[in-house]
Protein backbone atom coordinates (compact mmCIF):
# COMPACT_ATOMS: atom_id res chain seq x y z
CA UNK A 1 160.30 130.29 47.57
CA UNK A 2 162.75 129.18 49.86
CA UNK A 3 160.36 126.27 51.02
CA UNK A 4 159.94 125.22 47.49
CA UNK A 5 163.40 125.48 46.60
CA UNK A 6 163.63 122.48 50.01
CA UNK A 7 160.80 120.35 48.88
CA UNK A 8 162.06 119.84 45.55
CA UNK A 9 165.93 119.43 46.38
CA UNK A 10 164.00 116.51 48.98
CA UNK A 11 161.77 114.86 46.24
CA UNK A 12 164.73 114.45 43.76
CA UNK A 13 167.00 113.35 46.60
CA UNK A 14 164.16 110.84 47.46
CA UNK A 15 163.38 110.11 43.76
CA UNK A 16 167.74 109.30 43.12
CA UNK A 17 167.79 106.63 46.04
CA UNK A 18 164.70 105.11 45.15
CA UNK A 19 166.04 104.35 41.56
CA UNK A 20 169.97 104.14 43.49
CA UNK A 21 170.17 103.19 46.80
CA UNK A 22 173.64 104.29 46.86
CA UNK A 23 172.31 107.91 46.97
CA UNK A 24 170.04 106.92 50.22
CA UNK A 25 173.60 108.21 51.85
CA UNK A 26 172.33 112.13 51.57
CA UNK A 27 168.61 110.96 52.87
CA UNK A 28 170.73 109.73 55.55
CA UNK A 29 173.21 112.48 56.12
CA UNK A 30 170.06 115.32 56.00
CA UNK A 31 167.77 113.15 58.21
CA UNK A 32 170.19 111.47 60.80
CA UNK A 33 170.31 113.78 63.42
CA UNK A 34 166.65 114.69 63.75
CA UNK A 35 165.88 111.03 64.15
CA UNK A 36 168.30 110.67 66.65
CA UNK A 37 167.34 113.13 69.05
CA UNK A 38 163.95 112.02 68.16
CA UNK A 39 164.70 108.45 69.83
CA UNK A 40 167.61 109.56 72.23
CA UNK A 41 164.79 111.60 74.52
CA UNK A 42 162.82 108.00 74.38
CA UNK A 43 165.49 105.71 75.27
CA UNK A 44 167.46 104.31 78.65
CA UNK A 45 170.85 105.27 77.26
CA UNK A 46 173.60 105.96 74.04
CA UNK A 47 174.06 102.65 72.78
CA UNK A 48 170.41 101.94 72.75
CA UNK A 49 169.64 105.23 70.48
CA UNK A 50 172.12 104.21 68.71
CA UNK A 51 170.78 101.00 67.78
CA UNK A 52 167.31 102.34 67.32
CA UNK A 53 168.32 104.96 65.14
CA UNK A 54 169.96 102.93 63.02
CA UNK A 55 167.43 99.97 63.03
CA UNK A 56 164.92 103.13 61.52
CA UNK A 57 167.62 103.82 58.64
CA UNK A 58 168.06 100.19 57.61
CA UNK A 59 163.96 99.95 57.34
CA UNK A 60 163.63 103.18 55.75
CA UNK A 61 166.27 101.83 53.11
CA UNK A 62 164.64 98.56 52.62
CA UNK A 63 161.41 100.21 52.25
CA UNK A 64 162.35 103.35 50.65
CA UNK A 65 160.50 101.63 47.20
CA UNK A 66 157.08 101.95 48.58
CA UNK A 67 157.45 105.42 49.67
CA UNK A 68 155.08 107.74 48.06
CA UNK A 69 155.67 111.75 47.54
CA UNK A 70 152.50 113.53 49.54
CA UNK A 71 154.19 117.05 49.87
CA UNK A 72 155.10 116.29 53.52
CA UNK A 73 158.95 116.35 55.01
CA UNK A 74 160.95 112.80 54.15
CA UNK A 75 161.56 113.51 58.28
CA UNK A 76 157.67 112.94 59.01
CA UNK A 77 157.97 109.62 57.28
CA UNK A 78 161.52 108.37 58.63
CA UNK A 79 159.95 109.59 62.73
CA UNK A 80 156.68 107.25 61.86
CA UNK A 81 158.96 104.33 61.44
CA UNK A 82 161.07 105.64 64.60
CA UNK A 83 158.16 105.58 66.45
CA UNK A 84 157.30 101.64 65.15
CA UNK A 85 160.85 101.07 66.22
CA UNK A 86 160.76 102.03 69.31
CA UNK A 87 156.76 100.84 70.21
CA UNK A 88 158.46 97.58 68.79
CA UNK A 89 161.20 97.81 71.44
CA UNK A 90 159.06 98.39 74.47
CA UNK A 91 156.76 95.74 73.33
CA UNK A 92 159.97 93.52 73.68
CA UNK A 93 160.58 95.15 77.09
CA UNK A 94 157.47 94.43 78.41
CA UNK A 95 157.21 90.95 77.84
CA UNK A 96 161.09 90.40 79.25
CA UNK A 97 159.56 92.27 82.49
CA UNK A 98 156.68 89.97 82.01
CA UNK A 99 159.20 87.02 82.21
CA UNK A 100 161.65 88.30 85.25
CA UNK A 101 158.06 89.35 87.37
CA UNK A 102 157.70 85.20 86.55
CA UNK A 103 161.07 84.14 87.63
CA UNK A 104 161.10 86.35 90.69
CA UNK A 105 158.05 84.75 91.73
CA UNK A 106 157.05 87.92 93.69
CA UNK A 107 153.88 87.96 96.00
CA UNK A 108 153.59 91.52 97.14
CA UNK A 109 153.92 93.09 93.50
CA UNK A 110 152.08 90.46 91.29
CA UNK A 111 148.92 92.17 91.41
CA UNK A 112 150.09 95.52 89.84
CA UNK A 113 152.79 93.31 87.67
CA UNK A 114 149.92 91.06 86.02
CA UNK A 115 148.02 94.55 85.35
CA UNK A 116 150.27 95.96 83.61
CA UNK A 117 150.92 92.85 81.43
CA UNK A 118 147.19 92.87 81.00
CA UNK A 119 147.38 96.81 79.59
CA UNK A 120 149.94 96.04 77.77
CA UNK A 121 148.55 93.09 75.89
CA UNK A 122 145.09 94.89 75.20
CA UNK A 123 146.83 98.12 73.61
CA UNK A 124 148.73 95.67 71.56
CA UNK A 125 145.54 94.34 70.42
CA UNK A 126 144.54 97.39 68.98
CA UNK A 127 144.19 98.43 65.03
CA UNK A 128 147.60 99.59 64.44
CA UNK A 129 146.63 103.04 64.35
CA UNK A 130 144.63 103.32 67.10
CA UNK A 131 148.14 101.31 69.34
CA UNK A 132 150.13 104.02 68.21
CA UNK A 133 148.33 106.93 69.64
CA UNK A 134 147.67 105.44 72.51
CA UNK A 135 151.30 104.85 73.17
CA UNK A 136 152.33 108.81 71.47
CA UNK A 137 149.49 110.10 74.03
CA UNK A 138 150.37 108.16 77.24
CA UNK A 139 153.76 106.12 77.08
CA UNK A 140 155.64 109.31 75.56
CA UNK A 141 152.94 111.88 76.81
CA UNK A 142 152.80 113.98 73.39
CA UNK A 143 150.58 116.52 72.63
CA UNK A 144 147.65 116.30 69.90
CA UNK A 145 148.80 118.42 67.75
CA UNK A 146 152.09 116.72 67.97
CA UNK A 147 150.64 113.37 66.97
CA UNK A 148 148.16 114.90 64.24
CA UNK A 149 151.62 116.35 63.00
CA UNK A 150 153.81 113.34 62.79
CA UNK A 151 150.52 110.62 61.47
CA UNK A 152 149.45 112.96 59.03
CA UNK A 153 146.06 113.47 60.45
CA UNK A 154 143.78 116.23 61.82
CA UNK A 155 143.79 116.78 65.82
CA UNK A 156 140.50 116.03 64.99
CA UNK A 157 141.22 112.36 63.76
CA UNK A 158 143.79 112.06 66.50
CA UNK A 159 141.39 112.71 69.30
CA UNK A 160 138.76 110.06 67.57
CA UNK A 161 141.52 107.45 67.29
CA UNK A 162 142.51 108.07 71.29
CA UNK A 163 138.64 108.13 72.09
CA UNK A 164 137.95 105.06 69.92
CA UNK A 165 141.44 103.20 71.49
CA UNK A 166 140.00 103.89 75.11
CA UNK A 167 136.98 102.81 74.90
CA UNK A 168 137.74 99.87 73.16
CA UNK A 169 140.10 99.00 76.07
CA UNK A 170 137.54 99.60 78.56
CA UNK A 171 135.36 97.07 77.39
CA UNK A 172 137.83 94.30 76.91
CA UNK A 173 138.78 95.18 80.86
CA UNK A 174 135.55 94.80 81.87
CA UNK A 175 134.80 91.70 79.58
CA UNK A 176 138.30 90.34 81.16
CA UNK A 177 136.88 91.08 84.57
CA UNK A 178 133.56 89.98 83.87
């Protein structure tokens, strides 16, 4: 009953700052500190969870219209975009270590430098789905079950996604290679 009594308090709070946005302010309140710790265990240091956590507010506010009621916590939805956030933010990472391994002109290291770029650049070329559990599964090392969880999916699915994501990048090595 209790769990009822949650879901529904949730939906109308949801429903109010979808017709308000003022009212997004108790979304916020209810929500913030999950999605902080969420992207503080992710992140180099205060200030950068910081940031994060409130780049995922100001995109769950200005998206907050096309978000649909399926029954599942308002959290599940606000960690999906914390998870875009912050696959966003090491995308940007990556290419600025991309750009120093350039300027630093380094012999010795190039080899594994350029192979990570490479990795990096085929996961980004993935279906959007299949990019994020490859970076839940082996940037963040999360479990199945944790990413079946947080997408919405079966383990099932998840496992079919990771399978699909791998073996798509092991033929674009080998056709990069080849």
């Amino acid at each position: 009953m209790r769990a009822l009594e949650n879901e529904t308090g949730e939906r109308f709070l949801i429903e109010a700052a979808q017709r308000d946005p003022r009212r997004f302010a108790d979304l916020y309140e209810q929500n913030f500190a999950r999605v902080y710790a969420y992207i503080a265990c992710r992140v180099r240091n205060r200030d950068e969870a910081q940031d994060l956590t409130a780049e995922v507010f100001h995109q769950a506010l200005s998206t907050l219209g096309r978000f649909e009621w399926r029954g599942a916590p308002f959290a599940a939805w606000l960690l999906g975009i914390a998870a875009n956030v912050l696959a966003d933010r090491w995308h940007q990472l990556s290419k600025q270590q991309e750009v120093a391994a350039d300027d630093l002109d380094l012999e010795a290291g190039d080899g594994e430098i350029e192979q990570q770029a490479i990795v990096a650049q085929l996961v980004d070329s993935l279906p959007e789905d299949q990019r994020l559990v490859i970076l839940r599964r082996f940037v963040e090392q999360r479990s199945v079950r944790d990413i079946a969880q947080e997408l919405g999916r079966t383990e099932g699915a998840i496992k079919q996604l990771q399978f699909r994501a791998l073996q798509a990048l092991r033929a674009r090595t080998r056709s990069s290679h080849g």
